[in-house]
Each structure stands twice: as C-alpha cells, then as structure tokens.
C-alpha atoms as a PDB file:
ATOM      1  CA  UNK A   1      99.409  83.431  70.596  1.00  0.00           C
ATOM      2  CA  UNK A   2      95.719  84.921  71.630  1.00  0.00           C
ATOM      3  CA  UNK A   3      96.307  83.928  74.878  1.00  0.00           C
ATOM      4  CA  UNK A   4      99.539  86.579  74.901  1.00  0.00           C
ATOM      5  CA  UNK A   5      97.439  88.880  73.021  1.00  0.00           C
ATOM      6  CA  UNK A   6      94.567  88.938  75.338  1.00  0.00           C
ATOM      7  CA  UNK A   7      96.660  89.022  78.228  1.00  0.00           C
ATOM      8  CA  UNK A   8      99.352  92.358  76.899  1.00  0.00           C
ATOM      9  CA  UNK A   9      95.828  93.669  75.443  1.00  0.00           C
ATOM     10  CA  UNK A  10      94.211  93.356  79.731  1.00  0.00           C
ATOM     11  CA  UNK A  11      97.348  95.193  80.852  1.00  0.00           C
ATOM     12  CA  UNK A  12      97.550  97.986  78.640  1.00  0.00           C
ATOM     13  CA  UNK A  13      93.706  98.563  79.223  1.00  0.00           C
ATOM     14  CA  UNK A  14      93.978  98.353  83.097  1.00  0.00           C
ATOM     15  CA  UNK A  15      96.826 100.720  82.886  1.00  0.00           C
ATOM     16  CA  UNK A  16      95.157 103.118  81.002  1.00  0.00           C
ATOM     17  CA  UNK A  17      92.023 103.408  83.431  1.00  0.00           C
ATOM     18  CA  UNK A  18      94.445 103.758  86.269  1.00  0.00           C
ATOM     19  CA  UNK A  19      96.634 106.471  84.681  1.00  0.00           C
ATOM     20  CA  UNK A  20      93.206 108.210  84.028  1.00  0.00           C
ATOM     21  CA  UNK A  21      90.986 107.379  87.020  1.00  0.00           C
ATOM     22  CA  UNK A  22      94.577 109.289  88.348  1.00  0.00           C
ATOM     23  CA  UNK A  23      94.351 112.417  85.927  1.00  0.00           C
ATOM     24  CA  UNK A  24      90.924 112.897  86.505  1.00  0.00           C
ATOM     25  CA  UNK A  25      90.652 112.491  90.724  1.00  0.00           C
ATOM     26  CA  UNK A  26      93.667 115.178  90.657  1.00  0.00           C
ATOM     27  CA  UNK A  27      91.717 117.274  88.582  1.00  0.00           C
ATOM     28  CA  UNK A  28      88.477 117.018  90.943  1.00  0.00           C
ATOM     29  CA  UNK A  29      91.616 118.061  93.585  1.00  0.00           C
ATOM     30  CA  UNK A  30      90.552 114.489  95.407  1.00  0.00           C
ATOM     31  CA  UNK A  31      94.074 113.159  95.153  1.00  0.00           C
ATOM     32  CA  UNK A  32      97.758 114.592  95.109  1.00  0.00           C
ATOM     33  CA  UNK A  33      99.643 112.001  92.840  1.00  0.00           C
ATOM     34  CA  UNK A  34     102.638 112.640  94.579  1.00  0.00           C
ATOM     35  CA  UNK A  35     101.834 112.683  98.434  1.00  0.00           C
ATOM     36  CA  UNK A  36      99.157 110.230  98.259  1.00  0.00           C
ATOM     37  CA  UNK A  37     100.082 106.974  96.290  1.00  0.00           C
ATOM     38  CA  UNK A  38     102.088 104.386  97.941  1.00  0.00           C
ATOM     39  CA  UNK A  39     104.777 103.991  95.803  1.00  0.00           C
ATOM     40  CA  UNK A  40     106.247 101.459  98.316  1.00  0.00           C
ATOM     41  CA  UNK A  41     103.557  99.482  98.482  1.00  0.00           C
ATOM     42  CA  UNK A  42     102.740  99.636  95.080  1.00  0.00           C
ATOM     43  CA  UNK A  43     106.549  98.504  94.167  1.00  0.00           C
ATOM     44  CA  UNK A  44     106.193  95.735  96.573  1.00  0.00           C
ATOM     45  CA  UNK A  45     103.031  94.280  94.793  1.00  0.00           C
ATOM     46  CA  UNK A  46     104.483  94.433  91.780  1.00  0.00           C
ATOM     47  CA  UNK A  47     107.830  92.629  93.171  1.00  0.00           C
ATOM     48  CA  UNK A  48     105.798  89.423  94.244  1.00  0.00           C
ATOM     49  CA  UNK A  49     103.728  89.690  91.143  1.00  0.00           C
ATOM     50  CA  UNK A  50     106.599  89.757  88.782  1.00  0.00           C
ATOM     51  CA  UNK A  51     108.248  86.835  91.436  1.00  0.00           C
ATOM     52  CA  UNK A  52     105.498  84.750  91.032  1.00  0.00           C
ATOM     53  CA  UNK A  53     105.122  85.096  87.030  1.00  0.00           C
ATOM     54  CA  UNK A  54     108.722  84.240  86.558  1.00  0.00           C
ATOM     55  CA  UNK A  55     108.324  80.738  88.955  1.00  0.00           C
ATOM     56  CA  UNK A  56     104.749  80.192  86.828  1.00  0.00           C
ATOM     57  CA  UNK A  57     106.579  80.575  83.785  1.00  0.00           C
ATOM     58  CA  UNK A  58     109.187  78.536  84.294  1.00  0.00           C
ATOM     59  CA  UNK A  59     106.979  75.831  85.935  1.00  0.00           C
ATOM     60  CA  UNK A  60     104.355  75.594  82.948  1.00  0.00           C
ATOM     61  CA  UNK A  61     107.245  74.940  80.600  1.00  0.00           C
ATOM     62  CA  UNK A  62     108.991  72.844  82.731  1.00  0.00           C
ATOM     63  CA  UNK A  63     105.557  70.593  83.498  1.00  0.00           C
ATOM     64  CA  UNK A  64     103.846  69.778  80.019  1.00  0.00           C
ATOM     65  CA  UNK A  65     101.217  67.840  81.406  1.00  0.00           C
ATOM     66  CA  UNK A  66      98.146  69.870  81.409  1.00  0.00           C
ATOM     67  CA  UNK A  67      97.571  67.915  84.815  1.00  0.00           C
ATOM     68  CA  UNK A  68      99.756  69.594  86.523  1.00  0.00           C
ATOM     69  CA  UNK A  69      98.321  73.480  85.827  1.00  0.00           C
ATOM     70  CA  UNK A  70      96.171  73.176  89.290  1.00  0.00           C
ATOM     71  CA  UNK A  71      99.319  72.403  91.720  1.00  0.00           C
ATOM     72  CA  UNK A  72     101.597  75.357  89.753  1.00  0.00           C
ATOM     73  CA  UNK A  73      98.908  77.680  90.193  1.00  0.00           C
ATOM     74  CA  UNK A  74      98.219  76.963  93.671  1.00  0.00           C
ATOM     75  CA  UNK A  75     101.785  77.100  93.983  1.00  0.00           C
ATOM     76  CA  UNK A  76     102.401  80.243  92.527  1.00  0.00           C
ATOM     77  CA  UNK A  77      99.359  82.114  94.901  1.00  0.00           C
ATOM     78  CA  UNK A  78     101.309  80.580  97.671  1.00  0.00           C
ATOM     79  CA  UNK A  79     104.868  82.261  96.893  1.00  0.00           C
ATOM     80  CA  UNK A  80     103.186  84.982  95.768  1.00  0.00           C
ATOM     81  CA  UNK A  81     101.805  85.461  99.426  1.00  0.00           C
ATOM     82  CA  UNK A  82     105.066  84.088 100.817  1.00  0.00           C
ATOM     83  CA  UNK A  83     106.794  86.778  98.795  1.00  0.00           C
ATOM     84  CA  UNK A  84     104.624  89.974  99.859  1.00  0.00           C
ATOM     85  CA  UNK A  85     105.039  88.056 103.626  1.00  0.00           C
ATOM     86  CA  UNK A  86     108.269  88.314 103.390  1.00  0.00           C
ATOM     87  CA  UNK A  87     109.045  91.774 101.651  1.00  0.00           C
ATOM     88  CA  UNK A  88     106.066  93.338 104.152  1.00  0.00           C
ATOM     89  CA  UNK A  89     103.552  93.751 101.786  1.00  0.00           C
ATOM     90  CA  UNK A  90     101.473  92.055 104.184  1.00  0.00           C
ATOM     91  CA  UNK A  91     101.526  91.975 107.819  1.00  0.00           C
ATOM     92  CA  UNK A  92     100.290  89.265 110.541  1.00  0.00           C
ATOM     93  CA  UNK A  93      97.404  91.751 111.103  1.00  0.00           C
ATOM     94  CA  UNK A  94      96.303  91.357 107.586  1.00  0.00           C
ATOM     95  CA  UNK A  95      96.306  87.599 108.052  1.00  0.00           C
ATOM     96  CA  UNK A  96      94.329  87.600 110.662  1.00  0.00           C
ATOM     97  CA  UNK A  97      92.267  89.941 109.574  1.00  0.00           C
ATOM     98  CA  UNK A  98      91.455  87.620 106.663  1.00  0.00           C
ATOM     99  CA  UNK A  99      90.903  84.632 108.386  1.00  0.00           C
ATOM    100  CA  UNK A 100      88.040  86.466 110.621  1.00  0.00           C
ATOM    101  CA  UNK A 101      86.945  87.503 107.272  1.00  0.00           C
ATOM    102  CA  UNK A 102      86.873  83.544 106.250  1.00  0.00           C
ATOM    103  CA  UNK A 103      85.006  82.794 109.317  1.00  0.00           C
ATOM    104  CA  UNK A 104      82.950  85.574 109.250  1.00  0.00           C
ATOM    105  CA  UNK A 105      81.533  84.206 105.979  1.00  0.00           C
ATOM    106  CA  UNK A 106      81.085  81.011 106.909  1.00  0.00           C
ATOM    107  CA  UNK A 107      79.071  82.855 109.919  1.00  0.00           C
ATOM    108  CA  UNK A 108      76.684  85.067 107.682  1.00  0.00           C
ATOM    109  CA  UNK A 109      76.176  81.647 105.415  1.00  0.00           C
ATOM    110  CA  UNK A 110      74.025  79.678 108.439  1.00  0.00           C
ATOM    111  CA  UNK A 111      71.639  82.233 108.226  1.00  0.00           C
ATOM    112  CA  UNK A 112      71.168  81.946 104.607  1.00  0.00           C
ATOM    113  CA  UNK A 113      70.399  78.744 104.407  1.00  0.00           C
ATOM    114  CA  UNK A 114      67.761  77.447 101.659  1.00  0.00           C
END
C-alpha cells in the first residue's frame, strides 16, 4: 500500500504545481488559459496514458512472476507510443525527429571520449 500512496501522493503534487505554475503565468499576463493550452493534445496524452495503465495493470496481475516486470513495461512504453501513433499525438515528423536526436547523441559522444 506505500507504493499506491506514493504514487496518488506524486499526482496530486504534480497537479498542484501545474494548476499554479498556470495561475501564476496568467497573472504575469504570459499565458491565456483558454487560447493557449492544447486541450487536444493534452486529452490525447492522457488517452494513451490511461490506455497503457489499464494494459500494465492488468498484465502485472495477470504475470506474478517478478521476472516478467521488464517485458510488461517495455510493453506498455510500446502501446503507449502505438496509442499516441495512432490517435495523432505523434506524427512521423516527431519520429524522425527523435531518431536524429538518437544519432545525434551517439554523434556528440565520439568526441567525448575518456
């Protein structure tokens, strides 16, 4: 049951500091609330997330064996991609924008070498 604490206890916290990081940049007049957040995108983020926890908690009951938690988590990141894939959350642009990203690490790393 601390596990479930912690984790209620991380989401009430987070959603606090948005809600005021929110109050306080309309305030400063830095964002309008209402013209400026994407809802959309914002609803479809939250559509693979909640997606994704249903398959992880189903799958961690389902599979006992502590062996197992690497492959349902790995799973899990993968729907959870598939789903924002599918739903538009992400576009091909983004992939490939994150695989020049990977590579571009990989780049910057053979200078660092030690």
């Amino acid at each position: 049951f601390f596990a479930i604490g912690a984790a209620e206890a991380y989401v009430i916290v987070n959603v606090t500091i948005l809600v005021l990081n929110l109050m306080f940049l309309k305030r400063l007049g830095m964002v309008s609330i209402h013209k400026s957040l994407p809802y959309l995108d914002l609803l479809k983020g939250f559509v693979a997330v909640v997606i994704m926890g249903v398959f992880l908690y189903y799958s961690i009951n389902f599979f006992t064996n502590i062996a197992f938690l690497p492959l349902i988590l790995i799973a899990g990141l993968a729907i959870y991609f598939f789903i924002l894939y599918m739903i538009k959350g992400i576009t091909r642009g983004d992939i490939k924008f994150f695989i020049k990203l990977l590579r571009a690490d990989k780049f910057v790393r053979m200078f660092y070498k030690r």
